[in-house]
PDB file of N, CA and C in Angstrom:
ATOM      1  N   UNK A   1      11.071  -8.779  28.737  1.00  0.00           N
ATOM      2  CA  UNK A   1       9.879  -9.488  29.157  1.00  0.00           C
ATOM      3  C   UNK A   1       8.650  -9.007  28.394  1.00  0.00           C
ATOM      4  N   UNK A   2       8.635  -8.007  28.234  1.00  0.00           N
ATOM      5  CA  UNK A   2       7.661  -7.085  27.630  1.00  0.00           C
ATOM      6  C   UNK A   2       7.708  -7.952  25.970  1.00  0.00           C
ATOM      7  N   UNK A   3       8.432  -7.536  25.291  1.00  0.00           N
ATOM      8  CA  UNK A   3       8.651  -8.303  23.844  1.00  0.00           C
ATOM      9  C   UNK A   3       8.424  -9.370  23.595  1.00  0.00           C
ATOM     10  N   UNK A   4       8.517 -10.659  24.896  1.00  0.00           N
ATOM     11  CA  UNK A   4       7.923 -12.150  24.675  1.00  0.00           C
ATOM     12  C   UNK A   4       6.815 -11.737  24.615  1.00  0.00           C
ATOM     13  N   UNK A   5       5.984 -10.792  25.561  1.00  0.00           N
ATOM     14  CA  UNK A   5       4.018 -10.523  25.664  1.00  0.00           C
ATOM     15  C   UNK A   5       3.705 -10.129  24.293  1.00  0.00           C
ATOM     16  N   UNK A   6       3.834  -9.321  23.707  1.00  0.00           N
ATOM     17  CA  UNK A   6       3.596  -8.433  22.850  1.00  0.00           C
ATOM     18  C   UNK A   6       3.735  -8.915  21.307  1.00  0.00           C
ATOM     19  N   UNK A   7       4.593 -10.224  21.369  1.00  0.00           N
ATOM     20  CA  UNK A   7       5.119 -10.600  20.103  1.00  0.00           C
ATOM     21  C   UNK A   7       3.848 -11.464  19.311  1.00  0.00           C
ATOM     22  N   UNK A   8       3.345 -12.329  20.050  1.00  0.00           N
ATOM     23  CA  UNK A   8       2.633 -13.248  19.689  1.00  0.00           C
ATOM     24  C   UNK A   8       1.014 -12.076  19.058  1.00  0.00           C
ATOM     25  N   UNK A   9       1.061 -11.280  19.517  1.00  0.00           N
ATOM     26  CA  UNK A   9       0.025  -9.786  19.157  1.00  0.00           C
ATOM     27  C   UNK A   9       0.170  -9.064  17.832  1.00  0.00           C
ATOM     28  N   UNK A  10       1.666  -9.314  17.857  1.00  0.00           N
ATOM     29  CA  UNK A  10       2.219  -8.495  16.897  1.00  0.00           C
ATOM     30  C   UNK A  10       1.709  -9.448  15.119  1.00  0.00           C
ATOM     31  N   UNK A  11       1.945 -10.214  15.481  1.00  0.00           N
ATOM     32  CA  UNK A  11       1.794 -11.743  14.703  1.00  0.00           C
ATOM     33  C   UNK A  11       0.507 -11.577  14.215  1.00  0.00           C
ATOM     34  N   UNK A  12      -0.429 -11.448  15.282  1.00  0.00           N
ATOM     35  CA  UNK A  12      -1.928 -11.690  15.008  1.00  0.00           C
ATOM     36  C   UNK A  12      -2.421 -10.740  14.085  1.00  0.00           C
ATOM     37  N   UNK A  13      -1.953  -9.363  14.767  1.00  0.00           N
ATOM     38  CA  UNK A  13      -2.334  -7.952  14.028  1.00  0.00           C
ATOM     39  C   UNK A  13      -1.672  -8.050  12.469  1.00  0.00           C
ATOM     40  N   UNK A  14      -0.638  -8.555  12.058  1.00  0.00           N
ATOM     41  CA  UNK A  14      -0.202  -8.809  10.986  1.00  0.00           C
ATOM     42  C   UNK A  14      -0.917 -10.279  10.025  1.00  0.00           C
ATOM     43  N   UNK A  15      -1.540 -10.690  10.893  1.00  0.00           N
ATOM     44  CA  UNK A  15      -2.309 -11.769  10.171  1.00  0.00           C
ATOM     45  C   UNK A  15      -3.703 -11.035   9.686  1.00  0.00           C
ATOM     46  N   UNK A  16      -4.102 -10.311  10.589  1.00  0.00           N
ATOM     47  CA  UNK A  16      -5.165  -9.436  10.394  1.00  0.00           C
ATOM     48  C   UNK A  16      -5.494  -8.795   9.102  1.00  0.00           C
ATOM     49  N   UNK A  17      -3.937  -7.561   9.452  1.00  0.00           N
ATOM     50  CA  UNK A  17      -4.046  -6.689   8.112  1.00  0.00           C
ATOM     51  C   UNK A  17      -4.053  -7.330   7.241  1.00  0.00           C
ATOM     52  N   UNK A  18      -3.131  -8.371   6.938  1.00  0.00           N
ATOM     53  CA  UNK A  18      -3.278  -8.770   5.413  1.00  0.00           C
ATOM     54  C   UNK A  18      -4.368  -9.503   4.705  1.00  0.00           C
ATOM     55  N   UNK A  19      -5.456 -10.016   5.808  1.00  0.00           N
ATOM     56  CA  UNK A  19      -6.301 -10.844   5.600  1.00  0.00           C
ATOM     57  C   UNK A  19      -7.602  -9.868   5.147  1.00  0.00           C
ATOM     58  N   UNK A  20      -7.082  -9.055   6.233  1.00  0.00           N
ATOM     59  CA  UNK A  20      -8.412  -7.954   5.930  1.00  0.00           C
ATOM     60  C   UNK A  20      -7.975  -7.052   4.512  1.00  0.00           C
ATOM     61  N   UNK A  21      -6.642  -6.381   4.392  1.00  0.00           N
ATOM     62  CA  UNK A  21      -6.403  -5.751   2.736  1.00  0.00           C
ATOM     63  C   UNK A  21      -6.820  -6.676   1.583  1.00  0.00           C
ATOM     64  N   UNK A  22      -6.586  -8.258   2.008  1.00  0.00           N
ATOM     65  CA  UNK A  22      -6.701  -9.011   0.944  1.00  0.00           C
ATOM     66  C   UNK A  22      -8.185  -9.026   0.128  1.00  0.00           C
ATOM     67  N   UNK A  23      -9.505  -9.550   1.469  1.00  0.00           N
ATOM     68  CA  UNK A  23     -10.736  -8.840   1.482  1.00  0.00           C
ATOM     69  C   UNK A  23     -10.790  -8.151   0.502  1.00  0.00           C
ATOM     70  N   UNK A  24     -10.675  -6.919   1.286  1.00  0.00           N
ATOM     71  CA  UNK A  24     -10.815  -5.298   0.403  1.00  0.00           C
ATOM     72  C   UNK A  24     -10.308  -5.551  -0.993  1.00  0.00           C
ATOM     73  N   UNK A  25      -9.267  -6.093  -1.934  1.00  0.00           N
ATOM     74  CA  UNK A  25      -8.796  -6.256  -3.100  1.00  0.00           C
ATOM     75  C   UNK A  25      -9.481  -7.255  -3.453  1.00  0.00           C
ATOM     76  N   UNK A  26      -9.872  -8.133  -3.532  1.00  0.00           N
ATOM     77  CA  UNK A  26     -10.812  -9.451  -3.615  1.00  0.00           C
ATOM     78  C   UNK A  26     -11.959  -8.515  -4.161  1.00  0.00           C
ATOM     79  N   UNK A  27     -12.956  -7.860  -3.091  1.00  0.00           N
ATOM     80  CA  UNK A  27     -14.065  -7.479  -3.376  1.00  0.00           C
ATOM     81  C   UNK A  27     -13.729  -6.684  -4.421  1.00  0.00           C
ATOM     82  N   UNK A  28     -12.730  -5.434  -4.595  1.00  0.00           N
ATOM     83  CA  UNK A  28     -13.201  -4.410  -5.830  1.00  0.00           C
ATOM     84  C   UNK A  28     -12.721  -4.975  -6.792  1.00  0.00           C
ATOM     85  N   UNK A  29     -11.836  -6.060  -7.439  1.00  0.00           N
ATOM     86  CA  UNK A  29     -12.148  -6.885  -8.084  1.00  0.00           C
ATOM     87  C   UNK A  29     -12.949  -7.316  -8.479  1.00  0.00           C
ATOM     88  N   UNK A  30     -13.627  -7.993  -7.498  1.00  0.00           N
ATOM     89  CA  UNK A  30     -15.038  -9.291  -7.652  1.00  0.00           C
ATOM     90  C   UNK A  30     -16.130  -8.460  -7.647  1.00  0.00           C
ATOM     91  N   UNK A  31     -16.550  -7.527  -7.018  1.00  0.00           N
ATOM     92  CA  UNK A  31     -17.730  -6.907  -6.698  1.00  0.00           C
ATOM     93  C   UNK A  31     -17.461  -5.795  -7.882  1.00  0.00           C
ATOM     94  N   UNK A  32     -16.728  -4.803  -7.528  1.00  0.00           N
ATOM     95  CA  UNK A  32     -16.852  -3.497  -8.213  1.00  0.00           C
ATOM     96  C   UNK A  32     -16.439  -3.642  -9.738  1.00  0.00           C
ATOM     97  N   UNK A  33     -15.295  -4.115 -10.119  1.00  0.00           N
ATOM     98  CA  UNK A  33     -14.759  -4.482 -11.487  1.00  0.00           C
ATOM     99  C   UNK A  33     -15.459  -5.575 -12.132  1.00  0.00           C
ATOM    100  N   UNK A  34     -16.387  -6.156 -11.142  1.00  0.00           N
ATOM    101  CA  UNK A  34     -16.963  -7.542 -11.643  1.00  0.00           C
ATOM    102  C   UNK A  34     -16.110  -8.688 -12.694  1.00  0.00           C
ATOM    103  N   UNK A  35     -14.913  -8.765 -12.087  1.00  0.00           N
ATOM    104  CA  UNK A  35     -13.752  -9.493 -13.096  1.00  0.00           C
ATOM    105  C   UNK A  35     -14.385 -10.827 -12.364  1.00  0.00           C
ATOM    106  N   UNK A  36     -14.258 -12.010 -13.425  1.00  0.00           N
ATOM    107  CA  UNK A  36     -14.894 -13.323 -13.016  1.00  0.00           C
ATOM    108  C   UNK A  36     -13.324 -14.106 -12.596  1.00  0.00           C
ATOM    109  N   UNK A  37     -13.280 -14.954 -11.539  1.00  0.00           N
ATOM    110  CA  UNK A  37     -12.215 -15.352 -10.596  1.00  0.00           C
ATOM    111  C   UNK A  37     -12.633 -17.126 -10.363  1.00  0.00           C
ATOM    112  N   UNK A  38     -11.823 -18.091 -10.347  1.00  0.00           N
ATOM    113  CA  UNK A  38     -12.106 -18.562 -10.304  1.00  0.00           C
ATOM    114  C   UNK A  38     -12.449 -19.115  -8.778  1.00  0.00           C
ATOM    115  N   UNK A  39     -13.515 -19.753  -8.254  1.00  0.00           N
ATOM    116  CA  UNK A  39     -13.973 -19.736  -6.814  1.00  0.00           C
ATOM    117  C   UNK A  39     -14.620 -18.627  -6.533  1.00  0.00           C
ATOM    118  N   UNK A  40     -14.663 -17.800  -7.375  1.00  0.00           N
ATOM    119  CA  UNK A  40     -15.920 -16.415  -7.085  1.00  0.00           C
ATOM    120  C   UNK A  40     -15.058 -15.717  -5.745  1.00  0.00           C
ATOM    121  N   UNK A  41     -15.995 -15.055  -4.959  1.00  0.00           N
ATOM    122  CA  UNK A  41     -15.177 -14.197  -3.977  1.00  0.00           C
ATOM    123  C   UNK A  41     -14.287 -14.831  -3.442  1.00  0.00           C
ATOM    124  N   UNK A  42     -14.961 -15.789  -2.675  1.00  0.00           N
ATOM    125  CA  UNK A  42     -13.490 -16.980  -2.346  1.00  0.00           C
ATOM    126  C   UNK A  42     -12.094 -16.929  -2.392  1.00  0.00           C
ATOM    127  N   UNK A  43     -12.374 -17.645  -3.694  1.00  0.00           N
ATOM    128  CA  UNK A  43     -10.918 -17.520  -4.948  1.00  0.00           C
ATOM    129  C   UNK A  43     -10.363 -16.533  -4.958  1.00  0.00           C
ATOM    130  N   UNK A  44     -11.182 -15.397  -5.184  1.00  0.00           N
ATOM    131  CA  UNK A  44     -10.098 -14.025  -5.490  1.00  0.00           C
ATOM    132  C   UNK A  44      -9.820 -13.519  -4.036  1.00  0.00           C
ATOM    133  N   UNK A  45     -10.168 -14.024  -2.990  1.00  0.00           N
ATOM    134  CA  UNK A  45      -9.599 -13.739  -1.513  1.00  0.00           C
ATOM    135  C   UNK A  45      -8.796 -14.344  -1.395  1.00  0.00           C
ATOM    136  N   UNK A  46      -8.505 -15.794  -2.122  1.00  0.00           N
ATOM    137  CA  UNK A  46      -7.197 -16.569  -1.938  1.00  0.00           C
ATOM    138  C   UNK A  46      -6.218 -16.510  -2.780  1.00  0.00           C
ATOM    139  N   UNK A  47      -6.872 -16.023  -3.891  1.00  0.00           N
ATOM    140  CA  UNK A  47      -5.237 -15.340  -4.837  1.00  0.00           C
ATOM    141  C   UNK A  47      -4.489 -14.461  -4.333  1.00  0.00           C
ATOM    142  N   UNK A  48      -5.661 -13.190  -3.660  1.00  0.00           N
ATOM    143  CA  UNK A  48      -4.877 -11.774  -3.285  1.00  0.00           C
ATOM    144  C   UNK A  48      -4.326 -12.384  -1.960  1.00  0.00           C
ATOM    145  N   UNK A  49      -4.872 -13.373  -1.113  1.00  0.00           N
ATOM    146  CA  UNK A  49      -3.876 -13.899   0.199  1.00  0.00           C
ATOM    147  C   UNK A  49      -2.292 -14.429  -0.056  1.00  0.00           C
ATOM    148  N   UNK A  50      -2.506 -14.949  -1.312  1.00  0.00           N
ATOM    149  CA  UNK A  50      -1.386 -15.882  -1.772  1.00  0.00           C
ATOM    150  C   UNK A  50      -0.279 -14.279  -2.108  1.00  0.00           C
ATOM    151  N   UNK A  51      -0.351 -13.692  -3.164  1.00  0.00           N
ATOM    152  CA  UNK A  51      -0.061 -12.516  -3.899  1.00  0.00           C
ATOM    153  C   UNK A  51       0.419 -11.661  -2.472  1.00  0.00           C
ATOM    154  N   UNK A  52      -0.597 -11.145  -1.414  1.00  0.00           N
ATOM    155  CA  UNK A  52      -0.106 -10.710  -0.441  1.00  0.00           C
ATOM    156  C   UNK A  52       1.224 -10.929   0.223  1.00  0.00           C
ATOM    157  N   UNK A  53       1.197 -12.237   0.412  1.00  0.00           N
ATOM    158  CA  UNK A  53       2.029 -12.937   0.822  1.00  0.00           C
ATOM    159  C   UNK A  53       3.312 -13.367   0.091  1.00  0.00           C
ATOM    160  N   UNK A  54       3.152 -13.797  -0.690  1.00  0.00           N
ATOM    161  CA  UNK A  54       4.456 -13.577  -1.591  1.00  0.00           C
ATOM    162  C   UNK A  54       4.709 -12.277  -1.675  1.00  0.00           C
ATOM    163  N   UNK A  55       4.510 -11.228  -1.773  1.00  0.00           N
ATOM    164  CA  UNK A  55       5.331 -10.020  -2.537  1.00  0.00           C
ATOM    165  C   UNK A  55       5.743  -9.055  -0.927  1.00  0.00           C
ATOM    166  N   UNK A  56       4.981  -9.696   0.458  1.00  0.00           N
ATOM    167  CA  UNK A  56       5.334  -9.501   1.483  1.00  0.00           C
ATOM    168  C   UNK A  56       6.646  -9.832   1.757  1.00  0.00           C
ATOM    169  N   UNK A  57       6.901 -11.546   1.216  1.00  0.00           N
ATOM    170  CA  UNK A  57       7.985 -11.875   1.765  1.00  0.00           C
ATOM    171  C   UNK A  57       9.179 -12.022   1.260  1.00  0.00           C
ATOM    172  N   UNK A  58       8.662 -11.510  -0.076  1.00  0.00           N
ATOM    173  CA  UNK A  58       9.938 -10.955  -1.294  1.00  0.00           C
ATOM    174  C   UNK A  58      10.240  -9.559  -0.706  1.00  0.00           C
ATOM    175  N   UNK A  59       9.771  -8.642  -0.854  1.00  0.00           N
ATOM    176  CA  UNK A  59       9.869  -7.339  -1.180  1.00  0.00           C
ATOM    177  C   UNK A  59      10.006  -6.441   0.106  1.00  0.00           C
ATOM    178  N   UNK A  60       9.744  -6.986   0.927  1.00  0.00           N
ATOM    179  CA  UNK A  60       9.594  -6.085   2.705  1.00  0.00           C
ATOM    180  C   UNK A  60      10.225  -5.102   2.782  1.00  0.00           C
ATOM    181  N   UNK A  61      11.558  -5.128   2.346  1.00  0.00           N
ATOM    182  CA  UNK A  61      12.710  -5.276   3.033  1.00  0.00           C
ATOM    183  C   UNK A  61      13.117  -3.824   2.327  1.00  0.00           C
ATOM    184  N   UNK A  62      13.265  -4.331   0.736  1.00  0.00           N
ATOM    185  CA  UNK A  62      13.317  -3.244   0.095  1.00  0.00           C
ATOM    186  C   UNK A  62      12.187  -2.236  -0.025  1.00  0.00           C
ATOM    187  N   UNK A  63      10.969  -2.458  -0.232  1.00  0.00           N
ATOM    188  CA  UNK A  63      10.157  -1.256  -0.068  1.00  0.00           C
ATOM    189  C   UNK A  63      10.130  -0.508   1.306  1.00  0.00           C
ATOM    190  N   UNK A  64      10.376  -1.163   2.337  1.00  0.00           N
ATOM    191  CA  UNK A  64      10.517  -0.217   3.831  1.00  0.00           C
ATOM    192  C   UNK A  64      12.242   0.773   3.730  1.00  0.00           C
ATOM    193  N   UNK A  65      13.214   0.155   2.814  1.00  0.00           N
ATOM    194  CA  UNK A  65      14.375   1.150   2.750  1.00  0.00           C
ATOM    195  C   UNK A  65      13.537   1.885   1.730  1.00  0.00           C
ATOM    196  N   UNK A  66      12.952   2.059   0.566  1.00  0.00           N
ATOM    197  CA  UNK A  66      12.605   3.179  -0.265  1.00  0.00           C
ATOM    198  C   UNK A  66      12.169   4.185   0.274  1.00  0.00           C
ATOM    199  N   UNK A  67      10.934   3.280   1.416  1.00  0.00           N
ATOM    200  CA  UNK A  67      10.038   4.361   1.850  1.00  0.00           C
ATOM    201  C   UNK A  67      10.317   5.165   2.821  1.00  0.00           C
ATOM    202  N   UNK A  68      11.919   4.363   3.300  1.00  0.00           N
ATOM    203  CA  UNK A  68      12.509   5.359   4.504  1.00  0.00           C
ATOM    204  C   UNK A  68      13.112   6.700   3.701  1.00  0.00           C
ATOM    205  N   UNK A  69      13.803   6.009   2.988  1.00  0.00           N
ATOM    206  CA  UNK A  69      14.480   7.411   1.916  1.00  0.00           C
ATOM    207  C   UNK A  69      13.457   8.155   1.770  1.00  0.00           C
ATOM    208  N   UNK A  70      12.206   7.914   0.848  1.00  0.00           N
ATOM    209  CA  UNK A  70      11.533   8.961   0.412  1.00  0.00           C
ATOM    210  C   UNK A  70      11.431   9.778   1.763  1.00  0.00           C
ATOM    211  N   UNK A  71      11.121   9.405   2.908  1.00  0.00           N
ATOM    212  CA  UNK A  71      10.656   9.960   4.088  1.00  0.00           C
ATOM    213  C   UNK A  71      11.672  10.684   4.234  1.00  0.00           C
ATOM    214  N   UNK A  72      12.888  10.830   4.463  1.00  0.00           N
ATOM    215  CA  UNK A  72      14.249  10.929   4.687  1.00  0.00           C
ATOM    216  C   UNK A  72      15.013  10.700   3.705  1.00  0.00           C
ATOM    217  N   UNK A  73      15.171  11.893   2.795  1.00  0.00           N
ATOM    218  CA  UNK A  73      16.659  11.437   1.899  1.00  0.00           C
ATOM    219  C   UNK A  73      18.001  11.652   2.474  1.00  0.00           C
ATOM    220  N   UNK A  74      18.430  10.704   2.079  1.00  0.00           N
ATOM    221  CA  UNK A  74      19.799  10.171   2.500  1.00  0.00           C
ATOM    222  C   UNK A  74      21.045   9.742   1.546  1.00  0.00           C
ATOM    223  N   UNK A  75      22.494  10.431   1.823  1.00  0.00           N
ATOM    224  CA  UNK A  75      23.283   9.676   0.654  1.00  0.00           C
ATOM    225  C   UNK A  75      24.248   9.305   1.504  1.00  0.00           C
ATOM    226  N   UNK A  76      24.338   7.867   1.830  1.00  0.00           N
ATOM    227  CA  UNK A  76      25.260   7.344   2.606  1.00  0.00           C
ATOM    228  C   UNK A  76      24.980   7.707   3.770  1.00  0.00           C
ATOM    229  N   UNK A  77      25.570   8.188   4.837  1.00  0.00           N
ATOM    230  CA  UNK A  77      25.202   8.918   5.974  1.00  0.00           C
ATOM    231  C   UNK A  77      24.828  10.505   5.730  1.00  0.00           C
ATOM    232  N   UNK A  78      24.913  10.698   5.225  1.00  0.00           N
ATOM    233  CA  UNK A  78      24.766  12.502   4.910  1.00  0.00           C
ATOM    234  C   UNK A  78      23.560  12.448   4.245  1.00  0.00           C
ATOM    235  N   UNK A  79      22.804  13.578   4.993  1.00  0.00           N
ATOM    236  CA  UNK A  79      21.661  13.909   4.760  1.00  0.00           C
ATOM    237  C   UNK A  79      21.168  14.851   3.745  1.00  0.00           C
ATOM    238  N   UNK A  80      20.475  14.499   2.643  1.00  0.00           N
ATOM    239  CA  UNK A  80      20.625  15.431   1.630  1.00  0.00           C
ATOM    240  C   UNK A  80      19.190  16.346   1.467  1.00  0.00           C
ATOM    241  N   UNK A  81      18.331  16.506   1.984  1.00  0.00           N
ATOM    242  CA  UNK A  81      17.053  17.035   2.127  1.00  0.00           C
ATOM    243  C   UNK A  81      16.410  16.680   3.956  1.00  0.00           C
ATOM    244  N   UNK A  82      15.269  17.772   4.173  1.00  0.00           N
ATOM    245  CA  UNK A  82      14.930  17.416   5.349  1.00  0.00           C
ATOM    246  C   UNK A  82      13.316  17.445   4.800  1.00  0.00           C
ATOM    247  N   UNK A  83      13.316  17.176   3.473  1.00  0.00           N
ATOM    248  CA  UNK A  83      11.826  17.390   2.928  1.00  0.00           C
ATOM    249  C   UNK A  83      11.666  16.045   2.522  1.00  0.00           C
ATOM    250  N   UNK A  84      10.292  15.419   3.296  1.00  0.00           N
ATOM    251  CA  UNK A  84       9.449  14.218   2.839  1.00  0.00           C
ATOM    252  C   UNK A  84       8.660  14.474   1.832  1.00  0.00           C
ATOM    253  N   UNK A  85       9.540  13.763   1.092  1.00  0.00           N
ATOM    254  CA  UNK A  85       9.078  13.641  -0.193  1.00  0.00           C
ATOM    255  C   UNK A  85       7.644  12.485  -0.864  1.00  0.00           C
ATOM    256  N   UNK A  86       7.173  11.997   0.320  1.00  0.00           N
ATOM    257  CA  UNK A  86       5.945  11.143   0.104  1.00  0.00           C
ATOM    258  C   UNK A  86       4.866  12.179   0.462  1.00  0.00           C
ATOM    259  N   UNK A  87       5.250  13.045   1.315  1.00  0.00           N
ATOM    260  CA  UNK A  87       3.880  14.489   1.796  1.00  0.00           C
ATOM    261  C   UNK A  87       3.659  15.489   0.511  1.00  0.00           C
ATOM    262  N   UNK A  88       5.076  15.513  -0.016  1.00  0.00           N
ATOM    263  CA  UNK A  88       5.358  16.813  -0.973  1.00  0.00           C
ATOM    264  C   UNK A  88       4.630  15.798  -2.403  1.00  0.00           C
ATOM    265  N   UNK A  89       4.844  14.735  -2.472  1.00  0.00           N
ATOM    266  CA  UNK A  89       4.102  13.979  -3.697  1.00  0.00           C
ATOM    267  C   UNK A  89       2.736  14.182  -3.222  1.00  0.00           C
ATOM    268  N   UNK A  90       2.159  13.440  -2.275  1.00  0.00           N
ATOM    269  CA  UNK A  90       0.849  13.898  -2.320  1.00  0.00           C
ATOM    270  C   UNK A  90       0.010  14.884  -2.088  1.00  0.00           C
ATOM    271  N   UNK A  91       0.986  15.814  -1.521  1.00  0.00           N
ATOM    272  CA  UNK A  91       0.308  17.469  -1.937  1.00  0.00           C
ATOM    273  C   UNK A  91       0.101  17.733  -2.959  1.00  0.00           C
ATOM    274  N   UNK A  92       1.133  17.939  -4.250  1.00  0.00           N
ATOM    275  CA  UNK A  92       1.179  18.001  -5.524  1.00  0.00           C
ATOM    276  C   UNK A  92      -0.037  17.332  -6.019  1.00  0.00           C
ATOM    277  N   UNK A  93       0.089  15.919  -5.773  1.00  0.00           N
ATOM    278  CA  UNK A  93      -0.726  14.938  -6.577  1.00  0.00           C
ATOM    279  C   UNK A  93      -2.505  15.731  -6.015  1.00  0.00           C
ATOM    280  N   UNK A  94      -2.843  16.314  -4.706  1.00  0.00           N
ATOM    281  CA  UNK A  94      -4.212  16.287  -4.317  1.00  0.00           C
ATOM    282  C   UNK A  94      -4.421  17.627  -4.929  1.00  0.00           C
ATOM    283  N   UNK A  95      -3.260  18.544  -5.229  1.00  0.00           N
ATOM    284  CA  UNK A  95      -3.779  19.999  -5.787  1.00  0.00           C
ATOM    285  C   UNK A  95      -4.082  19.816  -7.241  1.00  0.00           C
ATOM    286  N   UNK A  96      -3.521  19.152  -7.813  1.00  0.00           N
ATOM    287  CA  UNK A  96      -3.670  19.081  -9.313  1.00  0.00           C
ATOM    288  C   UNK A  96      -4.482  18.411  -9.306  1.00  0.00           C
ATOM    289  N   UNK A  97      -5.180  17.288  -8.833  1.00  0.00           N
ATOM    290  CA  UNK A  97      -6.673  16.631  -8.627  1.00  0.00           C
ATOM    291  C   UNK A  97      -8.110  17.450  -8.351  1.00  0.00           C
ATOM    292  N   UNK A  98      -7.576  18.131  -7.760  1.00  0.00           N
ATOM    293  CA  UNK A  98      -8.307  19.267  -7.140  1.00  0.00           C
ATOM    294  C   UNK A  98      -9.237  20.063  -7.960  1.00  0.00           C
ATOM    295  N   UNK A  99      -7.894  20.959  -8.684  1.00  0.00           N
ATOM    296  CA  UNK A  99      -8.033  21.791  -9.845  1.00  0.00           C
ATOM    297  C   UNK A  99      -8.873  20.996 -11.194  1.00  0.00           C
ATOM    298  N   UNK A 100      -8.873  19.767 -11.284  1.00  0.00           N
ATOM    299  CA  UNK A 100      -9.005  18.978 -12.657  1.00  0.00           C
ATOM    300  C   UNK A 100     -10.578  18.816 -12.004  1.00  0.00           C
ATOM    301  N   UNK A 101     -10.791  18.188 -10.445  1.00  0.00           N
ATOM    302  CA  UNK A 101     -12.450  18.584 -10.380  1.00  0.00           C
ATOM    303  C   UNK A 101     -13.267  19.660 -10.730  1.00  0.00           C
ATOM    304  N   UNK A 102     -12.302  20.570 -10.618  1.00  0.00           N
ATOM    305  CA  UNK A 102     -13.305  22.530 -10.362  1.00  0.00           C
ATOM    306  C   UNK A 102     -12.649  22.590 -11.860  1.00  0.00           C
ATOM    307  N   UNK A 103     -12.146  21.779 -13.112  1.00  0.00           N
ATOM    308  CA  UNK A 103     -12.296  22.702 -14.381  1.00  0.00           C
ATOM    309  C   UNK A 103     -13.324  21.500 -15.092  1.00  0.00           C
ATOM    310  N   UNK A 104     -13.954  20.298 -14.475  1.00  0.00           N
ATOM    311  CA  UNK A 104     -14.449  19.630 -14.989  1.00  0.00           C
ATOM    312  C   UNK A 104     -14.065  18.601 -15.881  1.00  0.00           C
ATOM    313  N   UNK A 105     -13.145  18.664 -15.671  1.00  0.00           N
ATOM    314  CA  UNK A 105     -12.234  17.079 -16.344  1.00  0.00           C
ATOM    315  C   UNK A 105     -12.274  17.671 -17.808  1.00  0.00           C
ATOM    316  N   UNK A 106     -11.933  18.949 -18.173  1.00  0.00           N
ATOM    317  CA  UNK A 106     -11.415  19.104 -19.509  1.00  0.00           C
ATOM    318  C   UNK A 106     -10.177  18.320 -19.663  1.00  0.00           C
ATOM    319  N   UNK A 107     -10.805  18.034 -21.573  1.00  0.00           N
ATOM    320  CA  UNK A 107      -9.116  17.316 -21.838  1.00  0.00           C
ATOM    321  C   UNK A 107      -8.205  18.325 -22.719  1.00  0.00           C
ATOM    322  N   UNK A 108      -7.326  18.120 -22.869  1.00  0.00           N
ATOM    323  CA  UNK A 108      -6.302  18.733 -23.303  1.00  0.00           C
ATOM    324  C   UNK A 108      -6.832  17.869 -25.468  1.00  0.00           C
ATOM    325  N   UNK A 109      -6.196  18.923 -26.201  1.00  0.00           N
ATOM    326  CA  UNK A 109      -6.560  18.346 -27.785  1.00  0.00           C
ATOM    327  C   UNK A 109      -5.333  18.217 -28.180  1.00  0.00           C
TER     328      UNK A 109
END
């Protein structure tokens, strides 16, 4: 009973996010990159809606198994790590960011 209430919510909130991420990609596009679109903000809210949406309803499926693995590696049923490997990437990734602020973005010759 609970799941008939809740479903039609579920729907909405998913109409939401994508409408609202789409937004957000639209603008730093349009606003920040100042890339010219056709229909101006508009337009590039209805490409990234379209784009959203297609690669939502291609791809779901497989990026939620990747991202379970990374979370959880797994080989077959047997468990081959108990280390999340999406935390351990972005640890890595925020320390070496880190370090590259405090040496001042030297480059390498």
């Amino acid at each position: 009973m609970i799941l008939a209430i809740t479903t039609p919510w579920v729907l909405l909130v998913d109409m939401l996010f994508i409408s609202l991420l789409s937004l957000g990609v639209a603008w730093y596009f349009y606003f920040y990159q100042k890339q010219n679109f056709f229909g101006g903000y508009i337009g590039a809210t209805f490409i990234a809606m379209l784009g959203s949406l297609l690669t939502f309803s291609i791809f779901q499926k497989l990026i939620t198994d990747i991202i379970k693995w990374f979370m959880s590696p797994k080989l077959g049923a047997v468990q081959i790590s108990n280390v999340n490997l999406i935390v351990v990437g972005i640890g890595a990734f925020l320390a070496l960011f880190v370090v590259q602020k405090i040496q001042l973005r030297k480059k390498r010759e």
